[in-house]
N, C-alpha and C. Protein backbone atom coordinates (compact mmCIF):
# COMPACT_ATOMS: atom_id res chain seq x y z
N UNK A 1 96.13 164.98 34.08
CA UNK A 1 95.90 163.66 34.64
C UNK A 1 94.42 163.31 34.52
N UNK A 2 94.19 162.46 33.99
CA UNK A 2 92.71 161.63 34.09
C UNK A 2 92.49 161.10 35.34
N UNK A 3 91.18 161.46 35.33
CA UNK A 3 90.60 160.90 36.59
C UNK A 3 89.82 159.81 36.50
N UNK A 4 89.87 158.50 36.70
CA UNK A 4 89.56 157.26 36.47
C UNK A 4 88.77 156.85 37.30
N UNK A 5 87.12 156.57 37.63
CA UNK A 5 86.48 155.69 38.45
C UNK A 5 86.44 154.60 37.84
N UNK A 6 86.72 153.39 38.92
CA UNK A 6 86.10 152.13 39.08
C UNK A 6 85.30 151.77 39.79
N UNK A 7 84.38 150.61 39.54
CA UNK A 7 82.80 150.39 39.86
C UNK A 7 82.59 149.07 39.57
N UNK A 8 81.75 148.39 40.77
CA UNK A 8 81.50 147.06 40.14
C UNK A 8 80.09 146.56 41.36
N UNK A 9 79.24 145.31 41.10
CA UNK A 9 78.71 145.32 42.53
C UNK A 9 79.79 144.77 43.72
N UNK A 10 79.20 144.58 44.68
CA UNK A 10 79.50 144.04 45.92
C UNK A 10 80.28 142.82 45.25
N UNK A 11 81.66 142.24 45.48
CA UNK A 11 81.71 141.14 44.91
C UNK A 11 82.30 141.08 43.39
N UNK A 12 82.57 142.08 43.07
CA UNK A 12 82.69 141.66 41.31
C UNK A 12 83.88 141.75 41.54
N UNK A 13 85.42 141.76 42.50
CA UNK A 13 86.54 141.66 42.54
C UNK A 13 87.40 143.46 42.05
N UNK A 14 86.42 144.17 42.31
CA UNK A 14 87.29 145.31 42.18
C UNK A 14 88.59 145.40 42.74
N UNK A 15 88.76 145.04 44.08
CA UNK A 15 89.59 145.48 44.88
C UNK A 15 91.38 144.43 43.84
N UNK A 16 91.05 143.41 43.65
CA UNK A 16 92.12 142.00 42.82
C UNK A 16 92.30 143.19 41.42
N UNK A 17 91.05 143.92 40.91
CA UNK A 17 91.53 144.69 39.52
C UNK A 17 92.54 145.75 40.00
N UNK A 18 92.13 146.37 40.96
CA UNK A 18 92.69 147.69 41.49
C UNK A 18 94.09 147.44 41.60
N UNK A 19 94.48 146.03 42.36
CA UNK A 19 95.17 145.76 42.72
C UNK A 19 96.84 145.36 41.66
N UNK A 20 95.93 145.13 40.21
CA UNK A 20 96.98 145.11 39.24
C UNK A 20 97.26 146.25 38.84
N UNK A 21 96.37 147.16 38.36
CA UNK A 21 96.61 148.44 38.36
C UNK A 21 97.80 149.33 39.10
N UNK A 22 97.47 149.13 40.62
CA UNK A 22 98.73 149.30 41.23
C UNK A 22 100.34 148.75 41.13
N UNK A 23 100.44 147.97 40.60
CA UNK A 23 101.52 146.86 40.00
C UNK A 23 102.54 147.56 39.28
N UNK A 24 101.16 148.66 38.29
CA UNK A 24 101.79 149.49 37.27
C UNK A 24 102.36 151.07 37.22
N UNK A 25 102.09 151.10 39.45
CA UNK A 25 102.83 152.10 39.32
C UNK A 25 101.25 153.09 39.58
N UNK A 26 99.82 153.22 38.77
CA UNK A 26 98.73 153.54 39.16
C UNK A 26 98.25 154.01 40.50
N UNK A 27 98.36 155.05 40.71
CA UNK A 27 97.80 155.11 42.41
C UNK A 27 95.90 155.08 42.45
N UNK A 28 95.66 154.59 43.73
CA UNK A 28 94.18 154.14 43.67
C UNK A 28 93.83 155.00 45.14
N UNK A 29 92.14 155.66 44.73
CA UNK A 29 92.04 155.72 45.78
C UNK A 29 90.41 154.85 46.35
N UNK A 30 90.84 154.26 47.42
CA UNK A 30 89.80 153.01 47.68
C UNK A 30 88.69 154.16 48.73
N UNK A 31 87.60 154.67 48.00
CA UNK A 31 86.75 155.33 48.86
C UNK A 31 85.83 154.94 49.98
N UNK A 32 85.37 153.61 49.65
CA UNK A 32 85.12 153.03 50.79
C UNK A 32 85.80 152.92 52.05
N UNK A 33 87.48 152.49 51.73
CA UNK A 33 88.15 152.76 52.96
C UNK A 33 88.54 153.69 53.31
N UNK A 34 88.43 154.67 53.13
CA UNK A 34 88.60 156.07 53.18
C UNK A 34 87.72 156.60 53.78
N UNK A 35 86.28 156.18 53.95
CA UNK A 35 85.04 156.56 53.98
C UNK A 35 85.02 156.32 55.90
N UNK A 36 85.94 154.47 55.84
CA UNK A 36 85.61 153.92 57.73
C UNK A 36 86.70 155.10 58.13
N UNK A 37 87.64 155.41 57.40
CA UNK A 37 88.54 156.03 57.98
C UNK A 37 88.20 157.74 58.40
N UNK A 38 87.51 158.73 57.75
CA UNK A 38 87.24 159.95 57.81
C UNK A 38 85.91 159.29 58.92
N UNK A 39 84.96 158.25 58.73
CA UNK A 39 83.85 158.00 60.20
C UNK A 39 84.24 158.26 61.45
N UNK A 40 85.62 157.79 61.60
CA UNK A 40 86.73 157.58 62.82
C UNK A 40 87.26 158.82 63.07
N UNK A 41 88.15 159.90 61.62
CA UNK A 41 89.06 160.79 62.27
C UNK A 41 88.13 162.38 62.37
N UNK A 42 87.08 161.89 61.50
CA UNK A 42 86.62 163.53 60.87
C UNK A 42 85.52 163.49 62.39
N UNK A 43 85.30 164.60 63.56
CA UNK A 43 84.78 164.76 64.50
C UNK A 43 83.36 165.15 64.07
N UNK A 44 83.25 165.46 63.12
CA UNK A 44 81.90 166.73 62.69
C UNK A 44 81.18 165.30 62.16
N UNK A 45 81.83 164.98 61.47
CA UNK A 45 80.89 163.71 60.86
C UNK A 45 80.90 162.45 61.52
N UNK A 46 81.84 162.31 62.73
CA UNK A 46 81.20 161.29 63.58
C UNK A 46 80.03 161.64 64.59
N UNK A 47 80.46 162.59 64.59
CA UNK A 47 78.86 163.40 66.01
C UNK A 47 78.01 163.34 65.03
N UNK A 48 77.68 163.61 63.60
CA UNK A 48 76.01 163.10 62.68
C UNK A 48 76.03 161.97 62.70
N UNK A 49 76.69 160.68 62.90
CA UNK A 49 76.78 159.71 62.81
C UNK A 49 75.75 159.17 63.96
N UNK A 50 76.81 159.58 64.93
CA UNK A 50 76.36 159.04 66.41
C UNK A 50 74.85 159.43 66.18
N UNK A 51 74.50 160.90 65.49
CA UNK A 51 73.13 161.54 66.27
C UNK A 51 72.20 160.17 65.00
N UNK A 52 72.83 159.79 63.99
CA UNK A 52 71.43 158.94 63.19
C UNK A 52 71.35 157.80 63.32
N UNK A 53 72.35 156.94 64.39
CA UNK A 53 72.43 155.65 64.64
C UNK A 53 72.23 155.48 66.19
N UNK A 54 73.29 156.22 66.52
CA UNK A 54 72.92 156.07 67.87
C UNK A 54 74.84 156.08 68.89
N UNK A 55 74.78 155.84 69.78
CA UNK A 55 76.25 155.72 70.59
C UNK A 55 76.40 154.41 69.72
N UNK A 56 75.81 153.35 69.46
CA UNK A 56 76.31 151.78 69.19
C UNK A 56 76.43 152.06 68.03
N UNK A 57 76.99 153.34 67.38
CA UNK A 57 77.67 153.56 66.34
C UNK A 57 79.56 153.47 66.36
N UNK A 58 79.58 153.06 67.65
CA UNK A 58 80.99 153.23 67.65
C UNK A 58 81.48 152.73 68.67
N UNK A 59 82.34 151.86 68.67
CA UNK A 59 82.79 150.99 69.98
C UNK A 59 83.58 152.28 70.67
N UNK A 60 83.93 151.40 72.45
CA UNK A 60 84.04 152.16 73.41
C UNK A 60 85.34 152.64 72.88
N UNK A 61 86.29 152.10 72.00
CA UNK A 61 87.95 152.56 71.50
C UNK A 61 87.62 153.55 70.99
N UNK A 62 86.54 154.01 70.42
CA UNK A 62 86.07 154.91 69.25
C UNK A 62 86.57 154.50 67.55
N UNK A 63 86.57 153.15 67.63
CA UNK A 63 86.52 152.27 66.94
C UNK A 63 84.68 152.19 66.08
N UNK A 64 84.86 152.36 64.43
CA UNK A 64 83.60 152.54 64.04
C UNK A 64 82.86 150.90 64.24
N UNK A 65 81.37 150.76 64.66
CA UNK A 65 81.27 149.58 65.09
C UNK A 65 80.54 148.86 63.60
N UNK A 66 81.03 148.70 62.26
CA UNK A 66 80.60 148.35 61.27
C UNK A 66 79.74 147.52 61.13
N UNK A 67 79.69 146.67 62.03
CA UNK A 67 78.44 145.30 62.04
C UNK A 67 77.58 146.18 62.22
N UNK A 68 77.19 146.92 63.26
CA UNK A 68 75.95 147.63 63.91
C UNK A 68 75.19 148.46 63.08
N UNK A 69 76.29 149.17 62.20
CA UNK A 69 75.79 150.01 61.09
C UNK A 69 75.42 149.92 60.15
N UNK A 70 76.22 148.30 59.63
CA UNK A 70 75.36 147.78 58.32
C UNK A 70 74.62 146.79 58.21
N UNK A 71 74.00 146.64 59.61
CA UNK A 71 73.04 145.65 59.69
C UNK A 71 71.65 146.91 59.69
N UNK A 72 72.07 147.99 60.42
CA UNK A 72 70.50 149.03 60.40
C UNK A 72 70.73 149.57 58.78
N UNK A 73 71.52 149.92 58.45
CA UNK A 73 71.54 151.06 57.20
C UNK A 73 71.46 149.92 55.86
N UNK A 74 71.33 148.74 56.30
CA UNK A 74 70.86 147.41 54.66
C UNK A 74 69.64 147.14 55.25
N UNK A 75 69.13 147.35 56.38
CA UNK A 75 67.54 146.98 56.55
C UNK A 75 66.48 147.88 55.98
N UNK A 76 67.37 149.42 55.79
CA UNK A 76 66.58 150.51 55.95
C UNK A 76 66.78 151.20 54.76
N UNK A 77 66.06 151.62 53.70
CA UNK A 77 66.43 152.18 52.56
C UNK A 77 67.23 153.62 53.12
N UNK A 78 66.01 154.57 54.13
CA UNK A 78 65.97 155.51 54.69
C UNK A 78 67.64 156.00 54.93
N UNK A 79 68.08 154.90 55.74
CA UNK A 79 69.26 155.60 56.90
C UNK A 79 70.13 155.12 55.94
N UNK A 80 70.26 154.20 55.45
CA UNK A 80 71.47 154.16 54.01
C UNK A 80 71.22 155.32 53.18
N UNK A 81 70.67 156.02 52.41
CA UNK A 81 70.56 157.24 52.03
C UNK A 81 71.19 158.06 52.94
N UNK A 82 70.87 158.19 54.30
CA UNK A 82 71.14 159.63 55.17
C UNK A 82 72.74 159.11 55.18
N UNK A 83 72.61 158.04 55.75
CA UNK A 83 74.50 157.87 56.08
C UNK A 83 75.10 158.50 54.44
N UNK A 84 74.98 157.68 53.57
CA UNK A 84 74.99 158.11 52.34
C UNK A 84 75.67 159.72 51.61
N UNK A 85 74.23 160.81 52.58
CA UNK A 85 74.44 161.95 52.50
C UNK A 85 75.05 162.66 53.52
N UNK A 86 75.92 162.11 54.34
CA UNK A 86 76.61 162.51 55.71
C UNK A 86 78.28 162.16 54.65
N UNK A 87 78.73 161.03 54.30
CA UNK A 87 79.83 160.39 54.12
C UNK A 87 80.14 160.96 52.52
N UNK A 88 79.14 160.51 51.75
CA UNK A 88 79.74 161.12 50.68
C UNK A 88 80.09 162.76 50.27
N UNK A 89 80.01 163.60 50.68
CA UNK A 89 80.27 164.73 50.67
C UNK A 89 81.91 164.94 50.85
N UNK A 90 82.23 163.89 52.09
CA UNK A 90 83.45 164.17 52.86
C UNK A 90 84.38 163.41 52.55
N UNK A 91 83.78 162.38 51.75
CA UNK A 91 85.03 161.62 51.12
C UNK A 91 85.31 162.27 49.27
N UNK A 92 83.99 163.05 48.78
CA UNK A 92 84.52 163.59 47.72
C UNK A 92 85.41 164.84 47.84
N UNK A 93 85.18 165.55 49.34
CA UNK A 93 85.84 166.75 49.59
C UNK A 93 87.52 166.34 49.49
N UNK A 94 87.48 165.01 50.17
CA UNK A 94 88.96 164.54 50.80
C UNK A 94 89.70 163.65 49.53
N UNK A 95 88.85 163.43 48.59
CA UNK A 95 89.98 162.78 47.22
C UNK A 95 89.71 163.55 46.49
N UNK A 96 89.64 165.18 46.08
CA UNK A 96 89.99 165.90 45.42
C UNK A 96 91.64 166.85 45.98
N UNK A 97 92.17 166.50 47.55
CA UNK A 97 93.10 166.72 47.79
C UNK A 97 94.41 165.84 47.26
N UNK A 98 93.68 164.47 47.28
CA UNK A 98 94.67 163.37 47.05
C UNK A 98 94.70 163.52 45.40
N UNK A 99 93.63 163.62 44.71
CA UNK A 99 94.22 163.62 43.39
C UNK A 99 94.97 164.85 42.86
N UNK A 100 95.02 165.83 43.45
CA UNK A 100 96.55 166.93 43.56
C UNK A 100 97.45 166.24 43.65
N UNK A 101 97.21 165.65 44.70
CA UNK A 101 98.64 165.15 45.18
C UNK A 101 99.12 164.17 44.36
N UNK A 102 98.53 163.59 43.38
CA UNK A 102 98.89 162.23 42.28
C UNK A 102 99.10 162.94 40.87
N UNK A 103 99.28 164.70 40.95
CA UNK A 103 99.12 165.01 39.84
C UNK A 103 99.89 164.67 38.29
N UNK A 104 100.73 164.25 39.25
CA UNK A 104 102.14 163.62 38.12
C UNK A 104 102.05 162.40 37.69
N UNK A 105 100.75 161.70 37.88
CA UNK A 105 100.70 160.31 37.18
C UNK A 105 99.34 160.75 35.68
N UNK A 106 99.82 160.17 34.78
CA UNK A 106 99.17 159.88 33.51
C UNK A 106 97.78 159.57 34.27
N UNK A 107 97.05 159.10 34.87
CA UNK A 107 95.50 158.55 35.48
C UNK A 107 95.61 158.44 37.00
N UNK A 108 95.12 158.54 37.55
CA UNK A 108 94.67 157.51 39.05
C UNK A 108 93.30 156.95 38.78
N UNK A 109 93.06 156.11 39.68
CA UNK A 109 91.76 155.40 39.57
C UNK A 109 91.02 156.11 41.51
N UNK A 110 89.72 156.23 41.41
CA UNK A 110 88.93 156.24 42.23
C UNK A 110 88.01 155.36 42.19
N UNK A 111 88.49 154.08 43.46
CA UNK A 111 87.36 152.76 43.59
C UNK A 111 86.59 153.42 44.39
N UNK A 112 85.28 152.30 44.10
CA UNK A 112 84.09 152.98 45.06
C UNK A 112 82.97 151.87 43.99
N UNK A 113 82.27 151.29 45.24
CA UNK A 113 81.09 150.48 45.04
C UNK A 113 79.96 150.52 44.07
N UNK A 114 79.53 152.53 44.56
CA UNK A 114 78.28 152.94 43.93
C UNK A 114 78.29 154.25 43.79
N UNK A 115 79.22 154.38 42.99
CA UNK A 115 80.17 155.63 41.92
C UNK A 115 78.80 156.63 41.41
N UNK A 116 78.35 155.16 40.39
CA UNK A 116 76.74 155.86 39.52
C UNK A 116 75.47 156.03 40.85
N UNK A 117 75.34 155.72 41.90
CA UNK A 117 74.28 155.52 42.33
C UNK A 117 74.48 156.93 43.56
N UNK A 118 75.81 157.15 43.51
CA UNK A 118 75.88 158.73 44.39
C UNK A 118 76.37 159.64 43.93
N UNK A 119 76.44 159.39 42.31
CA UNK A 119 77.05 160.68 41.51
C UNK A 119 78.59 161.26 41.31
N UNK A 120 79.12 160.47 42.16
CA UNK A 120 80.61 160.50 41.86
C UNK A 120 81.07 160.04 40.90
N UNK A 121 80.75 159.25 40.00
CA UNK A 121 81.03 159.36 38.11
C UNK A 121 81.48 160.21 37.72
N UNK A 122 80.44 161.72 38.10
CA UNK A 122 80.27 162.94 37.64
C UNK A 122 81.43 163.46 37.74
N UNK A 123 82.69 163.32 38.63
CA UNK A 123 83.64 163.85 38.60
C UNK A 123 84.68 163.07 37.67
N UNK A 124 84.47 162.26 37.37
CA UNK A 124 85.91 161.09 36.85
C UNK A 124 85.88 161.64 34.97
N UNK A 125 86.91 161.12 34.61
CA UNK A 125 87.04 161.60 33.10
C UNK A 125 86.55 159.92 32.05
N UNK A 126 86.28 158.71 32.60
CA UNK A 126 86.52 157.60 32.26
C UNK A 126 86.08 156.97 33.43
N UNK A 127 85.25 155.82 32.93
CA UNK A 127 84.30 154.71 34.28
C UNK A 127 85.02 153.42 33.38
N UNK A 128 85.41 152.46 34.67
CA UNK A 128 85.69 151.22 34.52
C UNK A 128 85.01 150.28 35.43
N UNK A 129 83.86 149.80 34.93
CA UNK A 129 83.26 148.86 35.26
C UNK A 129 83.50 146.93 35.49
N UNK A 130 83.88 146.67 36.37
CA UNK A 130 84.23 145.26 36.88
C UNK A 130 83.03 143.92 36.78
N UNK A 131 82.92 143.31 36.15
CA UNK A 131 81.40 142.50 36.16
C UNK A 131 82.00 141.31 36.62
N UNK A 132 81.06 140.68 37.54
CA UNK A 132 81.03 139.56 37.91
C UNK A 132 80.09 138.49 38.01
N UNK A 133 79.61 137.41 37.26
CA UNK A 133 78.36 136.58 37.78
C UNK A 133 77.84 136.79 39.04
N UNK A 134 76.58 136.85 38.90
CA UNK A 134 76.03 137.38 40.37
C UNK A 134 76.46 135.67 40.89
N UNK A 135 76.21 134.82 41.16
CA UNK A 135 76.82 133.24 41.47
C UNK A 135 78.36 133.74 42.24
N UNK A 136 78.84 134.05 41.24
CA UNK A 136 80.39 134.33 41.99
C UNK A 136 80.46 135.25 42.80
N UNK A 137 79.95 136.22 42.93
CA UNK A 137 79.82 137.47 43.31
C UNK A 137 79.22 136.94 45.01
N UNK A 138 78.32 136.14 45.17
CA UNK A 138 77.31 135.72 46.17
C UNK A 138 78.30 134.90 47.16
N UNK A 139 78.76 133.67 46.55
CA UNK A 139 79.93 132.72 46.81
C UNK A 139 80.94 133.82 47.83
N UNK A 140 81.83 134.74 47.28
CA UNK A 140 82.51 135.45 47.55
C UNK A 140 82.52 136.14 48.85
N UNK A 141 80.97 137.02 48.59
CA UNK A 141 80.70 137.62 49.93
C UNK A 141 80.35 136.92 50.90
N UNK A 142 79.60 136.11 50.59
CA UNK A 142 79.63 134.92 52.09
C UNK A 142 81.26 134.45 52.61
N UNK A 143 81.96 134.08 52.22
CA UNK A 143 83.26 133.31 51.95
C UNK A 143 83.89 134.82 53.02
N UNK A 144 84.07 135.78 52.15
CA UNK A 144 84.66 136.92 52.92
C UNK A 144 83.99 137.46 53.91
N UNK A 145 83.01 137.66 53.99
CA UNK A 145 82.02 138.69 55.17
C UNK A 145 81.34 137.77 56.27
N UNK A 146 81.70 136.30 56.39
CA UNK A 146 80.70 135.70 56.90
C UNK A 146 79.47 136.00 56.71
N UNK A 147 78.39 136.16 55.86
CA UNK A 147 77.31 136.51 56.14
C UNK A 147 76.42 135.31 55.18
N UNK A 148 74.58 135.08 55.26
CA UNK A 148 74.29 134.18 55.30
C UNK A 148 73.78 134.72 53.54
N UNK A 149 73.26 133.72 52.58
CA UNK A 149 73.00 134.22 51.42
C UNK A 149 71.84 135.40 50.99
N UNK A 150 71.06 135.64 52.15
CA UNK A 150 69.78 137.08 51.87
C UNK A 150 70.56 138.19 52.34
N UNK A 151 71.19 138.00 53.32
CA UNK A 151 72.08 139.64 53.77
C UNK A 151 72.63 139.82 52.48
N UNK A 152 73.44 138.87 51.60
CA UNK A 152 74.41 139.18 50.46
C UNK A 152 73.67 139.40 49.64
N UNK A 153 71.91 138.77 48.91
CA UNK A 153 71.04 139.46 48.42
C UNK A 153 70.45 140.43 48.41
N UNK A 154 70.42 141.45 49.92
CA UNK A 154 69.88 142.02 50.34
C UNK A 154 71.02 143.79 49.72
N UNK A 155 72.34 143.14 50.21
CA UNK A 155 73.01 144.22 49.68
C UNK A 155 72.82 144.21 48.11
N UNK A 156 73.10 143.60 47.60
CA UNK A 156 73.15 143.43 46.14
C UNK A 156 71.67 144.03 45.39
N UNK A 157 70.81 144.19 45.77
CA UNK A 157 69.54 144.79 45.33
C UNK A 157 69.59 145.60 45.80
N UNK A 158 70.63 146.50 46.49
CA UNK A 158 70.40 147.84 46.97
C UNK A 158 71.22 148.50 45.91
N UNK A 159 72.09 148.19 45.69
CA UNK A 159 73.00 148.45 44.16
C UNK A 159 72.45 148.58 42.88
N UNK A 160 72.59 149.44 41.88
CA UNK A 160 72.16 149.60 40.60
C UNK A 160 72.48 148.14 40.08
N UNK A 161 71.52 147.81 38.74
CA UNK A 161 71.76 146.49 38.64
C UNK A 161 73.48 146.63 37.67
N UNK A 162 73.74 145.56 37.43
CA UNK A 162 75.24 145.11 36.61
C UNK A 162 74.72 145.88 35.44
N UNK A 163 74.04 145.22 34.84
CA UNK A 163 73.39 145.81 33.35
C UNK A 163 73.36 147.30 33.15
N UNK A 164 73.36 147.88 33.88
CA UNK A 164 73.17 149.28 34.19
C UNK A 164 74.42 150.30 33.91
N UNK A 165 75.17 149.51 35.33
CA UNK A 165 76.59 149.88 35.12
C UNK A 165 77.82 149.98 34.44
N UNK A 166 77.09 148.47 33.28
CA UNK A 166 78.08 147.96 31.88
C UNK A 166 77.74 149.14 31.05
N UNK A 167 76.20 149.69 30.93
CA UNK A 167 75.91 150.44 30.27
C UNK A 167 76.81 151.99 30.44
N UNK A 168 76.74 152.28 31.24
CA UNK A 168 77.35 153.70 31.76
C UNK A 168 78.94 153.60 31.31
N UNK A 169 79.95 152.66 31.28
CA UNK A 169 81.01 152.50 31.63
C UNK A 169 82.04 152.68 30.33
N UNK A 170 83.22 153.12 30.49
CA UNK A 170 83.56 153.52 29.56
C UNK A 170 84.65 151.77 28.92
N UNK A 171 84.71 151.88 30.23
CA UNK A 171 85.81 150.73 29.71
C UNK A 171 85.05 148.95 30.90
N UNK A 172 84.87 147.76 30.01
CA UNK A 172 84.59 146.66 31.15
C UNK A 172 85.25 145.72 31.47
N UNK A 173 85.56 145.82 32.72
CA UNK A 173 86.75 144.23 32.95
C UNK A 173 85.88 142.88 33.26
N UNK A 174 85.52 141.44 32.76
CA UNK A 174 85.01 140.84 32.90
C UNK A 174 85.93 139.63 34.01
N UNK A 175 85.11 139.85 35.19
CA UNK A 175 86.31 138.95 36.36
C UNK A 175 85.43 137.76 36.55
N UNK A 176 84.99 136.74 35.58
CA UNK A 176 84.19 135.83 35.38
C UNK A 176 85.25 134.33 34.90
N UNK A 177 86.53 134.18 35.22
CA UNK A 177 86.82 133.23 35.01
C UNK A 177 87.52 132.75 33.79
N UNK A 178 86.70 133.21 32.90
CA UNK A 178 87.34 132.83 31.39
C UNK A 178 87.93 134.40 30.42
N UNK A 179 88.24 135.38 31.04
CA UNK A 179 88.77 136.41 30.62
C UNK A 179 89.96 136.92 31.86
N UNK A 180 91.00 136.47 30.77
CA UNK A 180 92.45 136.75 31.68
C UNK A 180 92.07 138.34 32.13
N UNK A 181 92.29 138.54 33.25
CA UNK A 181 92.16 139.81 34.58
C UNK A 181 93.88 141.10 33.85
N UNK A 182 94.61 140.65 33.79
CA UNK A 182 95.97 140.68 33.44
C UNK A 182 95.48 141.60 32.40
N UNK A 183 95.54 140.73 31.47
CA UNK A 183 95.31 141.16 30.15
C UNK A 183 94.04 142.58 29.50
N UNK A 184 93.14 142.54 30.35
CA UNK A 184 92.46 143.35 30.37
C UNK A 184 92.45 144.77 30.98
N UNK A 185 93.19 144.50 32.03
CA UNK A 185 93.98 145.70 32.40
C UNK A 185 95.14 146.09 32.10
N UNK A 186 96.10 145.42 31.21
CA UNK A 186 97.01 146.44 30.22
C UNK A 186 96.45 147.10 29.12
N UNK A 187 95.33 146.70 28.78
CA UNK A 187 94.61 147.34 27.08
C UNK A 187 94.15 148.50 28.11
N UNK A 188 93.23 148.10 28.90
CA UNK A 188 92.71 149.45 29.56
C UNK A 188 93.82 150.43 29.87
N UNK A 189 94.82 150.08 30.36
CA UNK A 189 96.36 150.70 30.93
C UNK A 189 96.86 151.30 29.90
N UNK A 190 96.91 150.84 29.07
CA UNK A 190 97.91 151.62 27.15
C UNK A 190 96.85 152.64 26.96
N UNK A 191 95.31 152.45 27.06
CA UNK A 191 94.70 153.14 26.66
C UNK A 191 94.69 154.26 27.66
N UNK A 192 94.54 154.30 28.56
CA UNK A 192 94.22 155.62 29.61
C UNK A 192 95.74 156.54 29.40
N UNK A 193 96.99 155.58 29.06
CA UNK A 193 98.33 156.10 29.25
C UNK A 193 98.12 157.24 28.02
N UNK A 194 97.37 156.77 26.99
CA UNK A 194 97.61 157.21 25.49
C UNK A 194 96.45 158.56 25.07
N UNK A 195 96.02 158.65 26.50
CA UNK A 195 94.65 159.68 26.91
C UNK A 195 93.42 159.43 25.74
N UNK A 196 93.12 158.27 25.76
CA UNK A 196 91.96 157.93 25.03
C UNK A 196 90.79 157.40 26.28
């Protein structure tokens, strides 16, 4: 089985690509959500949590308090790194179980934001890179996140640039409007099926 990362910035519609992929039967694993989810269940790594943010790391439900955390850890190069090196460890520990468990599919895909920028590439057999006009990309996250246009700048320059990532990537889906989404993920799809 190939191990497939996908990658795109903030905004470039990974989650709509992933989402056809799955269509085809493809299992995905979305590391980001995986990531709020092990914050919440994994005890060891919510007590480092608590100790680098603080208690207003986590509502009174024990509910992770995400506003709180990514308003300090996008202000701060620092504590985005540390969270960084707290979370990613434990979400690469925890989708090397799940891709056992998918062993019977031709590929899975592993989404994740900033694949190249924490070294989790390093494990995948094949990078699929998602590009989006930074314009659309901006539009988007405001639209979805409520947030005002420098927070959405602010994340987006914390990210390797696009150019970067096209570079690294084995395969690119262009989610810009004038390149059918569909279509680009069956060529990618025949191809991963055909172990190229």
């Amino acid at each position: 089985m190939l191990k497939v990362g996908i990658t795109g910035g903030i905004g470039s519609g990974k989650t709509t690509v992933c989402g056809i992929f799955s269509t085809l039967g493809i299992p995905v694993y979305y590391a980001d959500i995986r990531a709020k989810e092990l914050m919440i269940s994994d005890e060891g790594l919510k007590n480092q949590i608590t100790k680098l943010f603080g208690d207003e790391a986590y509502q009174p439900d024990g509910g992770l308090n995400t506003k709180f955390i990514a308003a300090k850890a996008f202000t701060g190069k620092t504590l985005l790194q540390q969270l960084n090196a707290l979370v990613h460890p434990a979400v690469f520990n925890d989708s090397i179980t799940w891709f056992q468990q998918h062993a019977d599919k031709p590929y899975a895909l592993y989404e994740a934001a900033i694949m190249f920028e924490s070294g989790s590439n390093k494990m995948m057999d094949k990078m699929i890179t998602v590009y989006a006009p930074e314009e659309d990309r901006i539009s988007r996250i405001i639209a979805r996140d409520k947030v005002g246009r420098v927070d959405v700048l602010e994340r987006i320059n914390k990210q390797l640039p696009e150019e970067e990532k096209i570079k690294r990537a084995d395969f690119i889906i262009y989610n810009d409007e004038t390149h059918p989404l569909i279509e680009q993920v069956m060529s990618i799809h025949e191809q991963l099926i055909a172990g190229i």
